[in-house]
Protein backbone atom coordinates (compact mmCIF):
# COMPACT_ATOMS: atom_id res chain seq x y z
CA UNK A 1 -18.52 -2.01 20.57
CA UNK A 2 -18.30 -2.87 16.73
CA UNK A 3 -15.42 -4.07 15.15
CA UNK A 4 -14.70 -1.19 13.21
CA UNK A 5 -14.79 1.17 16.52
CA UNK A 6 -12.39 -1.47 18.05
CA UNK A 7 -10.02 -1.27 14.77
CA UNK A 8 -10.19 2.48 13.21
CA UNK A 9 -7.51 1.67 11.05
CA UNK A 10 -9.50 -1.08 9.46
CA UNK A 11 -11.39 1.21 6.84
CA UNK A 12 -8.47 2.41 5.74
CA UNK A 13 -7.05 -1.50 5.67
CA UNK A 14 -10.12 -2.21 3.32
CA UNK A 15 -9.36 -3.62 -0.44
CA UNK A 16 -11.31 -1.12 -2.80
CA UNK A 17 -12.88 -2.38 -6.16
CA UNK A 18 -11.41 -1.55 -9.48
CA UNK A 19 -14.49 1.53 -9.97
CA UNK A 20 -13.98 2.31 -6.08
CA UNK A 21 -9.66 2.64 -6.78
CA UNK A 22 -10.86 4.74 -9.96
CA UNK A 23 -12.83 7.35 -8.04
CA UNK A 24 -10.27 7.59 -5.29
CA UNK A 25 -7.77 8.54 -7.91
CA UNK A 26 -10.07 10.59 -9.86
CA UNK A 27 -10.37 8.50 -13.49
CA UNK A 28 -12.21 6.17 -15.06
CA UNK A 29 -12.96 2.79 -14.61
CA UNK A 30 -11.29 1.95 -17.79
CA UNK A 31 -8.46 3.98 -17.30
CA UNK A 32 -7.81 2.24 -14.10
CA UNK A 33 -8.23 -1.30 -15.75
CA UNK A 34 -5.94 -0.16 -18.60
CA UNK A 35 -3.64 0.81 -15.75
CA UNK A 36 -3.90 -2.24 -13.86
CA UNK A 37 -3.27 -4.45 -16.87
CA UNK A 38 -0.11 -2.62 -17.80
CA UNK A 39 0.83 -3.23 -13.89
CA UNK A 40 1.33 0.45 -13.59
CA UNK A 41 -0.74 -0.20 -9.83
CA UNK A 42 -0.41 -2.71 -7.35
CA UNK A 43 -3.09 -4.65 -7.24
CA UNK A 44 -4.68 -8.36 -5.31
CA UNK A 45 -6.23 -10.90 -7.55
CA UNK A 46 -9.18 -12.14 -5.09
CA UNK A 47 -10.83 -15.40 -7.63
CA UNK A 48 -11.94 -13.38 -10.75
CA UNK A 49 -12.06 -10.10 -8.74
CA UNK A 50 -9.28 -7.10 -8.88
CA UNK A 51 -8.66 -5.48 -5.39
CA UNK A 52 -6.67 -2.31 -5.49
CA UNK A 53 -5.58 -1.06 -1.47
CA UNK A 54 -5.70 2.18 -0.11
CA UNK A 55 -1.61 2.11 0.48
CA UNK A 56 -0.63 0.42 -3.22
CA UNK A 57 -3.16 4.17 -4.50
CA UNK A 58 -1.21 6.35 -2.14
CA UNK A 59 2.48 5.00 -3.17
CA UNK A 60 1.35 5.64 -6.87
CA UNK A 61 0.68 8.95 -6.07
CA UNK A 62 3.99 9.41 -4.13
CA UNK A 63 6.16 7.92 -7.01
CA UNK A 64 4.53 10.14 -9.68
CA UNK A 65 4.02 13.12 -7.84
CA UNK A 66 6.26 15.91 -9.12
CA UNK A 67 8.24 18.09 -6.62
CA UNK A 68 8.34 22.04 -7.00
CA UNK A 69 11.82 23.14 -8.00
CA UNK A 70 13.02 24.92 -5.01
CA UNK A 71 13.61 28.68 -5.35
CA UNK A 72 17.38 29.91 -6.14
């Protein structure tokens, strides 16, 4: 069995690349670097390389998502 049968959490687990985080989110590269400099987005330093994970994307989503007003 291969390890990612074994572990089917560990896609999800997986550190995406600054162009990767961008399409997940829907915008550009650039915005996304612009983003990450500004420390808008959690992100891993890994040597020179920016790592962005699945769960730092899906928390900015939750903190800027904007709730319906319930009806009155």
């Amino acid at each position: 069995m291969s390890d990612l049968q074994e572990r089917p959490n560990a896609v999800r687990r997986r550190l995406l690349s600054v162009s990767e985080a961008a399409q997940y989110l829907g915008i550009s590269p650039g915005t996304m670097r612009n983003w990450l400099s500004m420390r808008r987005i959690e992100h891993v330093k890994v040597g020179r390389l920016t790592r962005i994970s699945y769960a730092a994307l899906d928390r900015y989503i939750a903190d800027n998502t904007v709730r319906a007003e319930a009806d009155v």
